[in-house]
Protein backbone atom coordinates (compact mmCIF):
# COMPACT_ATOMS: atom_id res chain seq x y z
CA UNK A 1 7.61 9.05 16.18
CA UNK A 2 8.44 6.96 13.24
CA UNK A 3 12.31 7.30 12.28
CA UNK A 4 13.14 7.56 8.26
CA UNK A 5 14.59 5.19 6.37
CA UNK A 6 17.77 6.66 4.94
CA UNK A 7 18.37 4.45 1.82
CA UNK A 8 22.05 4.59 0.27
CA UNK A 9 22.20 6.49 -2.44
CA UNK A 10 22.81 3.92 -4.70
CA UNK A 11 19.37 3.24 -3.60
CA UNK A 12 18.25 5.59 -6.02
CA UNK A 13 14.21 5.75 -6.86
CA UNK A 14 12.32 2.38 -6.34
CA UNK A 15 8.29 1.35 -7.22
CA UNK A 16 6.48 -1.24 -5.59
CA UNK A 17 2.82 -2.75 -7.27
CA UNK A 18 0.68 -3.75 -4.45
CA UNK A 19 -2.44 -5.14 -5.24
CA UNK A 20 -5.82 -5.24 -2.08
CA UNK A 21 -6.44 -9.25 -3.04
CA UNK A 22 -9.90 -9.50 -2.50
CA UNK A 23 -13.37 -11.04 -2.67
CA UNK A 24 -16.19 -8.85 -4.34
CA UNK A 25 -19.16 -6.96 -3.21
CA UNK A 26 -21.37 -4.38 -3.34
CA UNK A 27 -19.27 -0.86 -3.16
CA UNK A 28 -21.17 1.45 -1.08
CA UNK A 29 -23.72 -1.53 0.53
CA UNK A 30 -24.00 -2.82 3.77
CA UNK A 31 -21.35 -4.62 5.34
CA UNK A 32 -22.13 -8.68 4.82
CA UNK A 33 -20.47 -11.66 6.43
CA UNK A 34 -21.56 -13.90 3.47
CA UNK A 35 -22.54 -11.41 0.51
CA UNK A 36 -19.78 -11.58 -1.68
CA UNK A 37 -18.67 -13.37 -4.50
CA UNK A 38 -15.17 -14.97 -6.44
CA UNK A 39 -15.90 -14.57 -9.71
CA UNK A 40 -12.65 -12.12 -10.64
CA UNK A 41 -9.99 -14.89 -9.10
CA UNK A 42 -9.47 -16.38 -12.37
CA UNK A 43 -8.63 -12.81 -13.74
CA UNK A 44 -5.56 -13.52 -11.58
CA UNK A 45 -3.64 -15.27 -13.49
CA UNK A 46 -4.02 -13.20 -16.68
CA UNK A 47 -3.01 -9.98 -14.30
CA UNK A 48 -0.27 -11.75 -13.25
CA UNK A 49 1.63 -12.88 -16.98
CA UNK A 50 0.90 -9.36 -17.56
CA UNK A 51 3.35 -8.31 -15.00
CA UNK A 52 5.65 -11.16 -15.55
CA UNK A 53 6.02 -9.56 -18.85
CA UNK A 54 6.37 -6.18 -17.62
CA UNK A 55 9.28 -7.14 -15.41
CA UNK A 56 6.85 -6.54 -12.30
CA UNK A 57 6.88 -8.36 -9.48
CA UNK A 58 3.46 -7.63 -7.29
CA UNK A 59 2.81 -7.88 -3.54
CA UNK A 60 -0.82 -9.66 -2.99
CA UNK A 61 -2.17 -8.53 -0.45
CA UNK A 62 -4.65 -11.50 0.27
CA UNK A 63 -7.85 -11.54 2.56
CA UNK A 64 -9.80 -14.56 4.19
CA UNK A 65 -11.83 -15.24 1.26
CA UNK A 66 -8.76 -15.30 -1.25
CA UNK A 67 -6.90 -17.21 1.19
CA UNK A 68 -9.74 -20.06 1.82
CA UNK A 69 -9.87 -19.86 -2.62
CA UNK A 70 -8.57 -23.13 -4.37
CA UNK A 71 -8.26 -21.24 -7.24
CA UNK A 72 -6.34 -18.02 -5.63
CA UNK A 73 -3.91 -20.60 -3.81
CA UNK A 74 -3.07 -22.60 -7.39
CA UNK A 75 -2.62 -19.13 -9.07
CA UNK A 76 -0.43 -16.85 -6.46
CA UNK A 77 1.59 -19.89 -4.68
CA UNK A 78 3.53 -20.59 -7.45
CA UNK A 79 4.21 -16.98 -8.41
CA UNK A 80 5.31 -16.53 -4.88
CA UNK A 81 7.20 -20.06 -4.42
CA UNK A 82 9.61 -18.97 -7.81
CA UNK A 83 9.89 -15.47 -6.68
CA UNK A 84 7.86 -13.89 -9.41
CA UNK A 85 5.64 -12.33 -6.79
CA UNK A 86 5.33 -11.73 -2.86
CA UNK A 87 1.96 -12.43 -1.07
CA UNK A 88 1.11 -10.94 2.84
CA UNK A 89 -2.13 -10.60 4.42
CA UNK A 90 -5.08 -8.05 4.02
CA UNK A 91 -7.47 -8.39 6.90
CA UNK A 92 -11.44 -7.71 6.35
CA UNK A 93 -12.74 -8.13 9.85
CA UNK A 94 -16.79 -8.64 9.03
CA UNK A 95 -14.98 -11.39 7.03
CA UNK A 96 -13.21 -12.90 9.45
CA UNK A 97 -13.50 -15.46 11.96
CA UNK A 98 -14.15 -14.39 14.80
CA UNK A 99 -17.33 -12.85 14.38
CA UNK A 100 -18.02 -10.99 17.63
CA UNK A 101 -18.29 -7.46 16.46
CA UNK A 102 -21.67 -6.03 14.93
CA UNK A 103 -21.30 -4.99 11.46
CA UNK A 104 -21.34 -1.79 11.08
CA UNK A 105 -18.76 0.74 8.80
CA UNK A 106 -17.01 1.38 12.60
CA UNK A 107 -16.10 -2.05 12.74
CA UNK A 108 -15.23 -2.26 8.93
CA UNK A 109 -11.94 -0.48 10.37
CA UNK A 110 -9.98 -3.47 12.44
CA UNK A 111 -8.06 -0.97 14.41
CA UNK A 112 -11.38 0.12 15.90
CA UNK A 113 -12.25 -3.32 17.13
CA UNK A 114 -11.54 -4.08 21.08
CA UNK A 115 -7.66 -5.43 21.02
CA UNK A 116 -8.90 -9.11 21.72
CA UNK A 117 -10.93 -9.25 18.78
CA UNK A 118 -8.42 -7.43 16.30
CA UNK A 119 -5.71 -9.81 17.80
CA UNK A 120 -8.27 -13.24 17.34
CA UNK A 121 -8.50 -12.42 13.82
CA UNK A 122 -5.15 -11.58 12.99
CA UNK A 123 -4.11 -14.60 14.20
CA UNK A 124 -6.65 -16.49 12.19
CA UNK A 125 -5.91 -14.53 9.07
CA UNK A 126 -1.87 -15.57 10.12
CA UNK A 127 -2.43 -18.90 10.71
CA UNK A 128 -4.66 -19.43 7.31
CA UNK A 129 -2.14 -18.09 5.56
CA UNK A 130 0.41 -20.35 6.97
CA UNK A 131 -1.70 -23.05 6.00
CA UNK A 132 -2.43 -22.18 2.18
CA UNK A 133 1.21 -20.79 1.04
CA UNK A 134 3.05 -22.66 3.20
CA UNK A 135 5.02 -19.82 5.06
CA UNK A 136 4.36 -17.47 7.79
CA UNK A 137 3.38 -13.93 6.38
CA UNK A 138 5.82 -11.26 6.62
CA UNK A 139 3.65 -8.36 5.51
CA UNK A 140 0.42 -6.87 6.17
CA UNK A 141 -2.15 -4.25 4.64
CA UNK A 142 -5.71 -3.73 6.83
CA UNK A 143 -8.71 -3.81 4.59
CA UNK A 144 -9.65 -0.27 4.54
CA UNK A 145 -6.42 0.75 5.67
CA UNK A 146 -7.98 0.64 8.76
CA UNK A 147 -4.99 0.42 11.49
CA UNK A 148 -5.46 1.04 14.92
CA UNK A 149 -3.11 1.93 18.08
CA UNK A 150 -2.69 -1.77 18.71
CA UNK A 151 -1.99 -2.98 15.37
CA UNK A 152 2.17 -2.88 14.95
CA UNK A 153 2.57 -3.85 18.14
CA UNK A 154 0.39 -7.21 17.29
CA UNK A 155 1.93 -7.47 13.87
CA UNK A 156 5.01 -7.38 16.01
CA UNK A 157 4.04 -9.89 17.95
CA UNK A 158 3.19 -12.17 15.07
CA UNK A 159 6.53 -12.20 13.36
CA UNK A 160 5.14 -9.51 10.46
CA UNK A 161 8.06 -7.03 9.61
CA UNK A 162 6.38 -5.22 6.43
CA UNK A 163 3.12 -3.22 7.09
CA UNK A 164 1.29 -1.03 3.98
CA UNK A 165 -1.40 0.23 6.12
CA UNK A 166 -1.12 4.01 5.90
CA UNK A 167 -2.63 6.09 3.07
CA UNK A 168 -1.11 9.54 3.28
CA UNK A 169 -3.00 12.51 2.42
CA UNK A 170 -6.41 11.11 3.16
CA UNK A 171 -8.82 11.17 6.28
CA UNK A 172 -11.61 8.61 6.57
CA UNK A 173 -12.86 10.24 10.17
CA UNK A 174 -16.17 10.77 8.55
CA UNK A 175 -16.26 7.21 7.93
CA UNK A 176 -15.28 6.18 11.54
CA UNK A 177 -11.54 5.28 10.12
CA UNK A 178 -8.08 6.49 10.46
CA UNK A 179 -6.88 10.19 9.45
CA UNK A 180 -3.67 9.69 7.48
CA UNK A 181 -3.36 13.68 6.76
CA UNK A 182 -0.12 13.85 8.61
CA UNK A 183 1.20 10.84 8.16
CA UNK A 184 4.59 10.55 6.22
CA UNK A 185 4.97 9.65 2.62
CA UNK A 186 8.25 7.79 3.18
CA UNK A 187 9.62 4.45 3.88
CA UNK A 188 9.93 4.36 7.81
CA UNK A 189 10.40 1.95 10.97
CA UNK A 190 7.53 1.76 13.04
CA UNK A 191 6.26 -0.51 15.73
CA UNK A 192 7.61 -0.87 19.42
CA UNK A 193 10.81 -1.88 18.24
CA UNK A 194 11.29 0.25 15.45
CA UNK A 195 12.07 -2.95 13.51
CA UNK A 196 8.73 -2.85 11.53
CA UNK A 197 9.10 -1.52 7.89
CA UNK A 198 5.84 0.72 6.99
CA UNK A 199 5.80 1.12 3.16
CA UNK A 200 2.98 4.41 2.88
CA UNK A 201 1.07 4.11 -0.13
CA UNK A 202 1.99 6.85 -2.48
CA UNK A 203 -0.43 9.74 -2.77
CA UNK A 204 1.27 13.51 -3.66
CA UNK A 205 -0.51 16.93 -4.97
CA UNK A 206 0.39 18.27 -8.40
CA UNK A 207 -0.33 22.08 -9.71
CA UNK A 208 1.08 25.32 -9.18
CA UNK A 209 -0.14 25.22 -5.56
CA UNK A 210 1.46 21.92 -4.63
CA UNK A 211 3.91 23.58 -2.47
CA UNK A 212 1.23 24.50 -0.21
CA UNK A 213 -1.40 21.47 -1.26
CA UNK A 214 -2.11 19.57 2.10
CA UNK A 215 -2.67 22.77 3.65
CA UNK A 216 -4.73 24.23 1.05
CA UNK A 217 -7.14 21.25 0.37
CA UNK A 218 -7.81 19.65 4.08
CA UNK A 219 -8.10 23.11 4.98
CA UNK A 220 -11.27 22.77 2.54
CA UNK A 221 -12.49 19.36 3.68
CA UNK A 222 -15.92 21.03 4.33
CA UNK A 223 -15.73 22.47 1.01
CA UNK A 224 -15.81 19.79 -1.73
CA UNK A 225 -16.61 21.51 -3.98
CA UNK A 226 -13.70 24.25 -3.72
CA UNK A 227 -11.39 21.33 -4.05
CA UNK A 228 -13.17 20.09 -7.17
CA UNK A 229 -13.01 23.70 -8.72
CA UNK A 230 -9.11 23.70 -8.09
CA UNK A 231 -8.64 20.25 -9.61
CA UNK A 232 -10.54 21.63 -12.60
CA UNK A 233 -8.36 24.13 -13.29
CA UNK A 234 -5.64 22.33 -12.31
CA UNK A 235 -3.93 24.58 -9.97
CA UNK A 236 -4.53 21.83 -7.34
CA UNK A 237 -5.04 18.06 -7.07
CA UNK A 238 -4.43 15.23 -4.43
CA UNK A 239 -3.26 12.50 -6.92
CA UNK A 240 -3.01 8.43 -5.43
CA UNK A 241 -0.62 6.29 -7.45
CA UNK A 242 -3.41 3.86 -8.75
CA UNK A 243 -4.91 3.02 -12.26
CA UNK A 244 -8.73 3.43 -10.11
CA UNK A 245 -10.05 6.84 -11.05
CA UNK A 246 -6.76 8.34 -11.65
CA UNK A 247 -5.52 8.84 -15.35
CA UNK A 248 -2.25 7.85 -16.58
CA UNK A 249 -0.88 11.13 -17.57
CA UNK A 250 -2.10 12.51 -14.13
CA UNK A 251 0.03 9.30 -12.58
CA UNK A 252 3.02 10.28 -14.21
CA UNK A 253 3.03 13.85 -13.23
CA UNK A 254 2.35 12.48 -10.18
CA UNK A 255 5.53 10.41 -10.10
CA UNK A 256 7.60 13.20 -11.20
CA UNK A 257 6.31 15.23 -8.62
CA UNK A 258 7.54 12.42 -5.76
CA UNK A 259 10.96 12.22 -7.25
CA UNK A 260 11.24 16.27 -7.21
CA UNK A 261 10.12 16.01 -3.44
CA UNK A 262 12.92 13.33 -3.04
CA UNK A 263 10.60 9.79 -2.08
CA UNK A 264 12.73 6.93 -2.77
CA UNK A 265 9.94 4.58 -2.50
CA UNK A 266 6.74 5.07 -4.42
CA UNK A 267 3.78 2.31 -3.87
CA UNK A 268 1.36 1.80 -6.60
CA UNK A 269 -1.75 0.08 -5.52
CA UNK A 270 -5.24 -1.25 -6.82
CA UNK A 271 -8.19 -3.81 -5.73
CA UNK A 272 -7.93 -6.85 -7.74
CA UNK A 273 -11.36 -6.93 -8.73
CA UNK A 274 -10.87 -4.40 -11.14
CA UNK A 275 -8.71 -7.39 -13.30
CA UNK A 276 -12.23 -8.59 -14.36
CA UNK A 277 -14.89 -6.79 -15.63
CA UNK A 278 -18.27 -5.54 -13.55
CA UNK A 279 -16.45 -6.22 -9.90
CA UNK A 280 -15.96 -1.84 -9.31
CA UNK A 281 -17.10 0.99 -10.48
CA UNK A 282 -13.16 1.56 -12.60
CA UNK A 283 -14.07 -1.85 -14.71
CA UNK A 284 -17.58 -1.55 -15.69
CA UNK A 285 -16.70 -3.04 -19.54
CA UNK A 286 -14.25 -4.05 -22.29
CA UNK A 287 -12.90 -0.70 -22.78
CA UNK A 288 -12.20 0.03 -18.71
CA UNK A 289 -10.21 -2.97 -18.63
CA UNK A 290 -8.21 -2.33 -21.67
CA UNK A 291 -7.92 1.05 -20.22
CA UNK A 292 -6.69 -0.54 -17.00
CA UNK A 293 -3.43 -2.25 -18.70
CA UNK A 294 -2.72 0.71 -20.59
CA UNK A 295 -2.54 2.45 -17.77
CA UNK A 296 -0.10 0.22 -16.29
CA UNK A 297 1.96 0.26 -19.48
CA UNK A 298 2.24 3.98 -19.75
CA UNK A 299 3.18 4.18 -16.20
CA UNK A 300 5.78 1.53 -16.06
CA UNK A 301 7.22 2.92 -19.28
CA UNK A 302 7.44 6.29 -17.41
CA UNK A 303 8.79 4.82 -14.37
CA UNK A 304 11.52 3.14 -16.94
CA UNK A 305 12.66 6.38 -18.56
CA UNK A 306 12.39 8.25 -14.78
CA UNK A 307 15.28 5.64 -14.28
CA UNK A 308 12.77 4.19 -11.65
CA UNK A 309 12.92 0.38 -10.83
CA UNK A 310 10.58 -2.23 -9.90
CA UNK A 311 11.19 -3.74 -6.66
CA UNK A 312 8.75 -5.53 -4.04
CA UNK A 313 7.88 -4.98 0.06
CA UNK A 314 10.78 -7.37 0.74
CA UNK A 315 13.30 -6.19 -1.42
CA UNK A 316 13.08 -2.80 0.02
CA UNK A 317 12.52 -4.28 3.63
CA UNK A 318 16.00 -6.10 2.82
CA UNK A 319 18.18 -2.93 1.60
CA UNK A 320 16.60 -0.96 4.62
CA UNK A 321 17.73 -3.45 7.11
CA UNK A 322 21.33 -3.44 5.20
CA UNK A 323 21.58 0.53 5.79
CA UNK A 324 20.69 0.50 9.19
CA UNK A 325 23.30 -1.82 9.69
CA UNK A 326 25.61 0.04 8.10
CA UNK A 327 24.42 3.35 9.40
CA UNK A 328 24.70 1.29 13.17
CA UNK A 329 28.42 0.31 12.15
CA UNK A 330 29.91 3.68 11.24
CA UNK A 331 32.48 5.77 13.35
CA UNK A 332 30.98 8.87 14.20
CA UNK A 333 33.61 10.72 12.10
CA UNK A 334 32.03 8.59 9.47
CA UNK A 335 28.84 9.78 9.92
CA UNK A 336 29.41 13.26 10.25
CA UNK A 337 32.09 13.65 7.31
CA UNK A 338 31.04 15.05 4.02
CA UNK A 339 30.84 11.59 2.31
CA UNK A 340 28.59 10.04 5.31
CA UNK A 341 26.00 9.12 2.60
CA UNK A 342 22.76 7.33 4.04
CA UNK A 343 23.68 7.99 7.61
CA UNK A 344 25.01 11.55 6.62
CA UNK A 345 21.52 11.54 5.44
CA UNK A 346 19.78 10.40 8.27
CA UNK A 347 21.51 12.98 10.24
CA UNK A 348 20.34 15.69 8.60
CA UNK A 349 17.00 14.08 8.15
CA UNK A 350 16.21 13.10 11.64
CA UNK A 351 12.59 12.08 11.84
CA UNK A 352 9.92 11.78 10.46
């Protein structure tokens, strides 16, 4: 079981922007070692002054492709060099080296790859980024969100200490992926030494039924339909934190809706394609990507009046490590007195 985290209270509410660095292809085609492009990379750089400007500091997840990119390097290295971003690893096996696994939507999902082949291209994706940013990788997203039972304790392995693999609230079983349905929404160690920081992205339900909402809409997985009715009429919807099909004002309901249910952490998240226009179905033109960075600004305004800062992976990785320590440190008196604060917490919390 994975163990909270139980920030300090001074802690408070925190946001993270992580962004699935990526090449391009055909959403909803076949699976293609070679069939993709790198047109949106230069779209980078403009998405990344944006944030600058915002006071936003984004976590990159970056794939083989990206990584192997001249252009990617020359744009995200020196974000991440002067601290203005973070960058960690986002593996898409079919484009990976090695290539010993058919390509099929199975095998799209590295966790369901034999634990020789996951580990072969983890290790290439760690060593290439090594290479092009000049530091080992400290935290990892699969493509797909597709972890697997071996995963953490490879990541482990590897010196990573930050994965942002899960996807709560959402079941990709028909798809021969992972079902996230029960996984937590907060901040928690994982891996075999509970020393591995797993950042969930951010996904709640809003309406009058929310109380009840993961029981009320994967109880109608077979019945689309029902769920869109609900949505419609807004007594239920499963909202993601991300500007891709999700509108601002929904967002920001969204966020208020993680603060009532008390998440300290909440992870915003989109493909990077959608910085240029024509890469996924949420940019198709002008207007979708002017939509995009209005999104952002509404929801970062929000986030500022919600008292809600910006922080990154490492940041929170960093005041997690400092609680456990001081949770480690206290007197048991300490913890169990009525000012025990995060350990007091954690007490009362247990796990998660």
């Amino acid at each position: 079981m994975p163990t909270r985290v139980p920030f300090d209270s001074s802690f408070g509410t925190r946001f993270i922007l992580t962004v699935d660095t990526e090449e391009e292809f055909e959403w909803g085609g076949d699976f293609a070692r070679d069939q993709h492009g790198l047109a949106s990379v230069p779209a980078l750089a403009e998405g990344q002054r944006f944030f600058e400007g915002a006071g936003v500091s984004p976590c990159y997840f970056v794939d083989a492709p990206i990584a192997a990119s001249d252009t990617a390097v020359a744009i995200l290295r020196p974000a991440l060099e002067s601290g203005k971003a973070e960058v960690g690893v986002h593996l898409h096996p079919w484009v990976t080296a090695p290539f010993d696994e058919a390509l099929n939507s199975r095998n799209s999902y590295a966790g369901n790859l034999p634990a020789a082949t996951e580990r072969a291209k983890l290790e290439t994706m760690t060593q290439l980024f090594a290479d092009r940013f000049g530091s080992a990788p400290r935290a990892y997203r699969a493509g797909r969100y597709g972890i697997g039972p071996n995963t953490l304790g490879m990541l482990d392995e590897l010196g990573y200490s930050i994965d942002s693999s899960l996807r709560s609230q959402f079941d990709y079983r028909a798809d021969g992926g992972p079902d996230f349905r029960k996984s937590s929404l907060r901040a928690h160690w994982t891996g075999p030494r509970r020393a591995m920081l797993e950042l969930p992205l951010t996904s709640v339900f809003v309406g009058p039924a929310a109380k009840y909402g993961a029981r009320i809409y994967h109880g109608l997985g077979s019945l689309p339909t029902a769920r869109a009715l609900l949505a419609r009429t807004g007594l239920l919807q499963r909202v993601p934190l991300t500007p891709e099909g999700v509108p601002a004002r929904l967002a920001c309901q969204a966020i208020d809706v993680a603060m009532e249910i008390g998440l300290p952490v909440l992870n915003l998240s989109f493909h990077s394609p959608s910085l240029a226009i024509g890469h996924t179905p949420y940019v198709r033109d002008a207007s979708d990507l002017a939509a995009l960075y209005a999104w952002f600004d509404q929801v970062f305004n929000h986030c500022a009046k919600r008292s809600i800062a910006a922080a990154t992976p490492e940041s929170v990785y960093e005041a997690a490590v400092l609680t456990r320590a001081a949770c480690h440190a206290a007197t048991p008196s300490a913890i169990a007195g009525p000012t025990g604060g995060a350990c007091s917490s954690a007490v009362r919390a247990g796990r998660s």
